[in-house]
N, C-alpha and C. Protein backbone atom coordinates (compact mmCIF):
# COMPACT_ATOMS: atom_id res chain seq x y z
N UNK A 1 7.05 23.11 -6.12
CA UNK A 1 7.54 22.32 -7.24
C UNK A 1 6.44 22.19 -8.27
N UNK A 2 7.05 22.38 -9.20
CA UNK A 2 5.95 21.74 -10.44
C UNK A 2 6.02 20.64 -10.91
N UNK A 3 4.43 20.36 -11.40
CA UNK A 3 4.13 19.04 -11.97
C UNK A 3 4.80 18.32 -12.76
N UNK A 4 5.28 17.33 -12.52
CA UNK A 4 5.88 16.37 -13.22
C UNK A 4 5.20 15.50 -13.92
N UNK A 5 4.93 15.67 -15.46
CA UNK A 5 4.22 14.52 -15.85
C UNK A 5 4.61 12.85 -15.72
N UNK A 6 3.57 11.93 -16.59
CA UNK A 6 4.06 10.58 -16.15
C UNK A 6 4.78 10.23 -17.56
N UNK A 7 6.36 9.76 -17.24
CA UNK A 7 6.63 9.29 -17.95
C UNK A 7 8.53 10.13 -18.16
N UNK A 8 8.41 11.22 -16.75
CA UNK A 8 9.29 12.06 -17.02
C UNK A 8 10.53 11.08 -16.12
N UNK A 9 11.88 11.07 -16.44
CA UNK A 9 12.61 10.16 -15.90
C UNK A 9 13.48 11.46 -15.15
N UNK A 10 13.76 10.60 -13.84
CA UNK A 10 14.48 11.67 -13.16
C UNK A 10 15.28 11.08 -11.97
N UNK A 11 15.90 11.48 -11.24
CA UNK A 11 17.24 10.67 -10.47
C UNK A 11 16.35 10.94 -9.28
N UNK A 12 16.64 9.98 -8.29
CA UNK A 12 15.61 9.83 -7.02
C UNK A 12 16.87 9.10 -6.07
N UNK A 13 17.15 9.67 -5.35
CA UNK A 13 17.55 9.10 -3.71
C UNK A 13 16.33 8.45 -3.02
N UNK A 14 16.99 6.82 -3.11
CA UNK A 14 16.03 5.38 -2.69
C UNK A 14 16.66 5.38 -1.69
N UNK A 15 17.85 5.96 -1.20
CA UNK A 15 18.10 5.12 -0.12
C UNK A 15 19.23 4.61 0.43
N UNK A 16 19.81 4.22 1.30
CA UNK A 16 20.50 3.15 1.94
C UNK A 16 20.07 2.66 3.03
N UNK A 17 20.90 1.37 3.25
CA UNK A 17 20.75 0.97 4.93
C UNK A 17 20.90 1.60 6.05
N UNK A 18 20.24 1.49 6.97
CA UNK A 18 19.44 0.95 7.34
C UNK A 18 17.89 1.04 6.71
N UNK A 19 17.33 2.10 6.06
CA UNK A 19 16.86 2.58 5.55
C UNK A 19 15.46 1.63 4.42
N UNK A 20 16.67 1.25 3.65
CA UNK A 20 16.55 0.20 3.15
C UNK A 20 16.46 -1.21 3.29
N UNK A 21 15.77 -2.58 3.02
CA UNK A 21 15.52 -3.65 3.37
C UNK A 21 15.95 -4.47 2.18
N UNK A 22 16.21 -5.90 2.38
CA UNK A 22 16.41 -6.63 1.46
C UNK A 22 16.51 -6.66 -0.08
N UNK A 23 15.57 -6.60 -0.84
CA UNK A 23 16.08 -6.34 -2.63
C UNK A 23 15.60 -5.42 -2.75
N UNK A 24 15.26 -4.09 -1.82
CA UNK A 24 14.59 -2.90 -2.46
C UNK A 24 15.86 -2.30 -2.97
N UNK A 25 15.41 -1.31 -4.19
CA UNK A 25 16.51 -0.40 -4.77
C UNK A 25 16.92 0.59 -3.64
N UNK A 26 18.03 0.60 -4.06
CA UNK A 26 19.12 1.91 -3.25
C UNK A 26 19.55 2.54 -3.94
N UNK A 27 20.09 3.38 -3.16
CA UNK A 27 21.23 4.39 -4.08
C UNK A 27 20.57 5.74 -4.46
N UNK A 28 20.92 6.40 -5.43
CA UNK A 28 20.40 7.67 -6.38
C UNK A 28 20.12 6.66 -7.68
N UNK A 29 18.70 6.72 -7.91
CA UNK A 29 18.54 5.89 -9.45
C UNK A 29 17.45 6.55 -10.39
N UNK A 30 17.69 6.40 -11.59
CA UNK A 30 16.94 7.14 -12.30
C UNK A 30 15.44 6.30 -12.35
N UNK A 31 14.74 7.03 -12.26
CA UNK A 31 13.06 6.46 -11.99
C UNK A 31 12.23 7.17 -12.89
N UNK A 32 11.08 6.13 -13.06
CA UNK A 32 10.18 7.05 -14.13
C UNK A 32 8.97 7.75 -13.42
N UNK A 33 8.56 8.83 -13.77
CA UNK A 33 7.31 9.24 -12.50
C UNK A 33 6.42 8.53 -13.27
N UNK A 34 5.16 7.72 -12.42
CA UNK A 34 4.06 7.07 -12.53
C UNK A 34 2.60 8.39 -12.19
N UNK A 35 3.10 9.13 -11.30
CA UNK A 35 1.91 10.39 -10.72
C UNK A 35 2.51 11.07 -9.74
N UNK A 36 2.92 12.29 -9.89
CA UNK A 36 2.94 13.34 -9.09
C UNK A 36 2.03 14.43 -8.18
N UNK A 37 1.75 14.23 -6.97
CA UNK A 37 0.92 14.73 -6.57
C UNK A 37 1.78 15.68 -5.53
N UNK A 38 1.62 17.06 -6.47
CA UNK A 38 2.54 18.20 -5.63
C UNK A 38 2.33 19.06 -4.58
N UNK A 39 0.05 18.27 -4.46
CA UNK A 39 -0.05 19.12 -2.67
C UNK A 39 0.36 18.18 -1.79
N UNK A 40 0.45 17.01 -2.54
CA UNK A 40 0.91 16.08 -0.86
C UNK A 40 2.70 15.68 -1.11
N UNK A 41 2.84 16.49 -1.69
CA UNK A 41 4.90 16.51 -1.67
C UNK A 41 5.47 14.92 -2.17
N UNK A 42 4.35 14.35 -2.82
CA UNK A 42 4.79 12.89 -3.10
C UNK A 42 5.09 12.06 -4.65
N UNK A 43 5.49 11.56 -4.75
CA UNK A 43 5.35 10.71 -6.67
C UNK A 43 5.13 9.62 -6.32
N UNK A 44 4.51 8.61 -7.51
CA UNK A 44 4.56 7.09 -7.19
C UNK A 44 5.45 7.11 -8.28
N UNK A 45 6.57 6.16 -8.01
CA UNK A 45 7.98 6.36 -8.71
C UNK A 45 8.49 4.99 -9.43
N UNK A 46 8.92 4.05 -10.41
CA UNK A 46 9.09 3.37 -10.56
C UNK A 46 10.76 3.40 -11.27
N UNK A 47 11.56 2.31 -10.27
CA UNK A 47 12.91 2.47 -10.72
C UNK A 47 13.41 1.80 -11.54
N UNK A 48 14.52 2.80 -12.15
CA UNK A 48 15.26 2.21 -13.88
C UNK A 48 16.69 1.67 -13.11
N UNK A 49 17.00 0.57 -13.79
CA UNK A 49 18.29 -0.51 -13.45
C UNK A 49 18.92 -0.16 -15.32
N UNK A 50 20.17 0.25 -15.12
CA UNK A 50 20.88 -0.22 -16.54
C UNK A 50 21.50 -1.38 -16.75
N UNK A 51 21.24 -2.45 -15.35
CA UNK A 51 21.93 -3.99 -15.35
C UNK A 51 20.28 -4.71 -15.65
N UNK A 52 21.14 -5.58 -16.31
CA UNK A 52 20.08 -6.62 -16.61
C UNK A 52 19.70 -7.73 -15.93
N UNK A 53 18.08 -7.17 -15.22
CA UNK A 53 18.08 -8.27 -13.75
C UNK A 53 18.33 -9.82 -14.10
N UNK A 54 18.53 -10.08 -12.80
CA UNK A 54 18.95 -12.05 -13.29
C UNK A 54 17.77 -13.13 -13.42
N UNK A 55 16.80 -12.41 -12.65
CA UNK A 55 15.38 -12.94 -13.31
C UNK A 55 14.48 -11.70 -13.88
N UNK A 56 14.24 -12.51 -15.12
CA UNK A 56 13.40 -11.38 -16.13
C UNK A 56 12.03 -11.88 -15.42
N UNK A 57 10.93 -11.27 -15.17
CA UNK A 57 9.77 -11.63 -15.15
C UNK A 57 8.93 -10.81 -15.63
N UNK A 58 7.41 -10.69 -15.87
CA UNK A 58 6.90 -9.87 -16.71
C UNK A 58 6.29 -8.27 -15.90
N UNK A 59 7.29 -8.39 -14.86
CA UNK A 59 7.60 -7.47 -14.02
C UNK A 59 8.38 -6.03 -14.31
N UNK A 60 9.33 -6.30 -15.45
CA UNK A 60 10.50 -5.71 -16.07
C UNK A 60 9.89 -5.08 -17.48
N UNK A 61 10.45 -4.10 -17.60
CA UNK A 61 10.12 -3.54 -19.24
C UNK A 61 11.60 -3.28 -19.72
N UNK A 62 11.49 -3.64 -20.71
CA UNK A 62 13.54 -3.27 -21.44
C UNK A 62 12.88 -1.68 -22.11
N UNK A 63 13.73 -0.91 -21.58
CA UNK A 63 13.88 0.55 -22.45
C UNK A 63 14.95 0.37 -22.94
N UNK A 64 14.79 1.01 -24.45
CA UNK A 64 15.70 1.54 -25.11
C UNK A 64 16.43 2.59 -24.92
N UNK A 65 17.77 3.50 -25.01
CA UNK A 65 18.01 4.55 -24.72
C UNK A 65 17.77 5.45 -26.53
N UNK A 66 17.05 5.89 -26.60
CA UNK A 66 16.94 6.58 -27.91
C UNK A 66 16.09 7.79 -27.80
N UNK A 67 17.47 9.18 -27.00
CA UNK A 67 16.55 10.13 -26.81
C UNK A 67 15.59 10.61 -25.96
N UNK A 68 15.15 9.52 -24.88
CA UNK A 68 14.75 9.50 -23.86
C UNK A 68 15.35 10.26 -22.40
N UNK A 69 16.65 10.26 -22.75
CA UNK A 69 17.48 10.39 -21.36
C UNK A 69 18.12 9.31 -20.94
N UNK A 70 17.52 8.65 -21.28
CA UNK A 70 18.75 7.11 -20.82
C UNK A 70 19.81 7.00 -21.65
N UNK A 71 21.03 6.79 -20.61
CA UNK A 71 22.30 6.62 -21.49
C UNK A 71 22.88 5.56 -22.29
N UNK A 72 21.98 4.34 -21.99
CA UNK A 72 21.97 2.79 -21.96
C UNK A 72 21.05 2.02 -22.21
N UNK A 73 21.37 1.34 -22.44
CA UNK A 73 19.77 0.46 -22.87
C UNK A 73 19.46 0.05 -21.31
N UNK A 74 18.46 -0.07 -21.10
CA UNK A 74 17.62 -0.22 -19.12
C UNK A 74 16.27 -0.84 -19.29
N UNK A 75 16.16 -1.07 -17.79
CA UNK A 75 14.90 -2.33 -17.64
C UNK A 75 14.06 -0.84 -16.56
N UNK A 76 13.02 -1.21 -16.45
CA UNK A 76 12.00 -0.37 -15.46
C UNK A 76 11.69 -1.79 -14.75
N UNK A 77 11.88 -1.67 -13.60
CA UNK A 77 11.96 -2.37 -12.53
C UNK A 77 9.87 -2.41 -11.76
N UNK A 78 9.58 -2.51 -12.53
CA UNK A 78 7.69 -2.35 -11.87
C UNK A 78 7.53 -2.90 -10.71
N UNK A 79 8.15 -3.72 -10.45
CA UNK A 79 8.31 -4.48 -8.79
C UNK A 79 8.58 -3.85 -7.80
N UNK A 80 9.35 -2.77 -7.76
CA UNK A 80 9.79 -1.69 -7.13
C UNK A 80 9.34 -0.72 -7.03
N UNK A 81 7.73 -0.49 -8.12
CA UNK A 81 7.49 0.71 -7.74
C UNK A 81 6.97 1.28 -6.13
N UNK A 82 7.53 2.26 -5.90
CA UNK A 82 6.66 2.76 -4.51
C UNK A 82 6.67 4.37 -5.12
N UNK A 83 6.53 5.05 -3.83
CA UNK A 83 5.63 6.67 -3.40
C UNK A 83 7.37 6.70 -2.48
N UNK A 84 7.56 8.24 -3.14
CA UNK A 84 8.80 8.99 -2.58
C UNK A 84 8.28 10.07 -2.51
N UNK A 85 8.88 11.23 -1.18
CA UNK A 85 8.70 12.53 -1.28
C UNK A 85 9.74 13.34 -2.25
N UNK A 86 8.91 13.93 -2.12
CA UNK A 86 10.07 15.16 -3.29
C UNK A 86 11.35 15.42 -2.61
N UNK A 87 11.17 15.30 -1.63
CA UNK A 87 12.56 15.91 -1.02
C UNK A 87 13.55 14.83 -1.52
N UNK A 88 12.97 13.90 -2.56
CA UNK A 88 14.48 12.81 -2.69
C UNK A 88 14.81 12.99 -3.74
N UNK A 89 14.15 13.91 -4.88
CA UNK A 89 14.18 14.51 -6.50
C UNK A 89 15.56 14.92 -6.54
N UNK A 90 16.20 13.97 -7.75
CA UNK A 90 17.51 15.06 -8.18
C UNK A 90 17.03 15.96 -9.53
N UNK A 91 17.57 16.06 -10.52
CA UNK A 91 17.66 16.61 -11.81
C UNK A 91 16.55 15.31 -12.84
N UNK A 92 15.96 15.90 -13.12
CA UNK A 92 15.33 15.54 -14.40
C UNK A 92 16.39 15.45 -15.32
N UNK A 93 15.84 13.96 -16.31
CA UNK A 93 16.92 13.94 -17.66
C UNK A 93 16.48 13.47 -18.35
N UNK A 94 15.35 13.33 -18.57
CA UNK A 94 14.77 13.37 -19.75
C UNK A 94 13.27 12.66 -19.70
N UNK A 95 12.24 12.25 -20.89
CA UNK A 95 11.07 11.54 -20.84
C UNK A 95 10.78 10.22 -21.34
N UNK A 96 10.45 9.45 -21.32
CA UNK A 96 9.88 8.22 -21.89
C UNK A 96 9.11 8.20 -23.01
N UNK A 97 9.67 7.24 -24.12
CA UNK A 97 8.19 7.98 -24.96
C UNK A 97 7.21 7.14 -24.91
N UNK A 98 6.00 7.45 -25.50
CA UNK A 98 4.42 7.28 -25.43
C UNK A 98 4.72 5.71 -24.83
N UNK A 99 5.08 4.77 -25.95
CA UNK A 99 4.80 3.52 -26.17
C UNK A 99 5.37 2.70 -24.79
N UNK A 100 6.79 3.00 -24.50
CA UNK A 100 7.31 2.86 -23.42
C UNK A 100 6.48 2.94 -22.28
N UNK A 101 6.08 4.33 -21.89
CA UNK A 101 4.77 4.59 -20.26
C UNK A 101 3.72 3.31 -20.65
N UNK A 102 3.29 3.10 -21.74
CA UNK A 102 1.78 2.69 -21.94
C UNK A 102 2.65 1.34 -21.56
N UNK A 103 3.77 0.80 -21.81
CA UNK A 103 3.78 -0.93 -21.33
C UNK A 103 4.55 -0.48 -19.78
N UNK A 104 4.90 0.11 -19.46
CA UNK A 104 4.70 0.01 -17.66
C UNK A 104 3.60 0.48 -17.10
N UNK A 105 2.56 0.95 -17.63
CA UNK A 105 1.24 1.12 -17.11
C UNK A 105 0.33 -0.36 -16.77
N UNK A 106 0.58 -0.92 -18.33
CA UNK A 106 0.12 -2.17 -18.26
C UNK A 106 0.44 -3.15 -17.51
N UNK A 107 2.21 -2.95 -17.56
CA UNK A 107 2.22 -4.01 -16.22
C UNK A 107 2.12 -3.67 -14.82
N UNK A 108 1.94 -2.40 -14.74
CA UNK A 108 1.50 -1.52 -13.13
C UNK A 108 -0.14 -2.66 -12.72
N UNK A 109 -0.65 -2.29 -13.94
CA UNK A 109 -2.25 -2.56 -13.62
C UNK A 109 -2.25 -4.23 -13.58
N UNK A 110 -1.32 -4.97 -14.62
CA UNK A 110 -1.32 -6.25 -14.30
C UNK A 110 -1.09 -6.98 -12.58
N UNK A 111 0.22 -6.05 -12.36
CA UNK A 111 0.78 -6.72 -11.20
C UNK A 111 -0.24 -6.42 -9.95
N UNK A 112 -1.19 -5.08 -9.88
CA UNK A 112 -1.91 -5.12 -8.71
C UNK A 112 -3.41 -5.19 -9.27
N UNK A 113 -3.23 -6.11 -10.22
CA UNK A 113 -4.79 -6.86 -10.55
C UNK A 113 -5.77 -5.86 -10.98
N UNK A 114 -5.42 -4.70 -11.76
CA UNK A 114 -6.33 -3.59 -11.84
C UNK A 114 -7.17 -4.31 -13.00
């Protein structure tokens, strides 16, 4: 597989139960790659919600859909980010632009105190 830059949005199988635990994301959801590392078959992945969570915290980024690939206006869920293998990659659909990555970076680095 080739490199996926950061910022490329793409559909990811999270999951179901059992699998899955309490408020982690499920389903097939579109996620933004954070880092792709294609000798160890892995991404650190952060997932996109097109519902608007019921608590906003400064956890959440609102994306716009303008051209990006998103069909909807959507939140990036930073709370959720984890590390998926590739084997859960659907189709790429599109990228994030600049300004967008740079405020989920920021709150990446906020939330684990970087």
């Amino acid at each position: 597989m080739h490199q996926l830059p950061t910022g490329t949005v793409i559909y990811v199988d999270l999951g179901l139960p059992p699998s899955t635990k309490g408020h982690e994301q499920q389903k097939r959801r579109r996620c933004m790659v954070v880092v792709h590392w294609p000798a160890l078959k892995l991404l650190m992945i952060v997932p996109i919600s097109g519902s608007k969570p019921p608590v906003e915290l400064y956890t959440t980024v609102e994306l716009k859909a303008n051209g990006n690939g998103l069909t909807k206006d959507s939140f990036a869920l930073c709370h959720q980010m984890r590390s998926v293998s590739d084997k859960r990659l659907g189709p790429t659909i599109g990228r994030l632009h600049a300004l967008d990555v740079e405020k989920i970076k920021a709150v990446v680095k906020g939330m684990l105190g970087l």
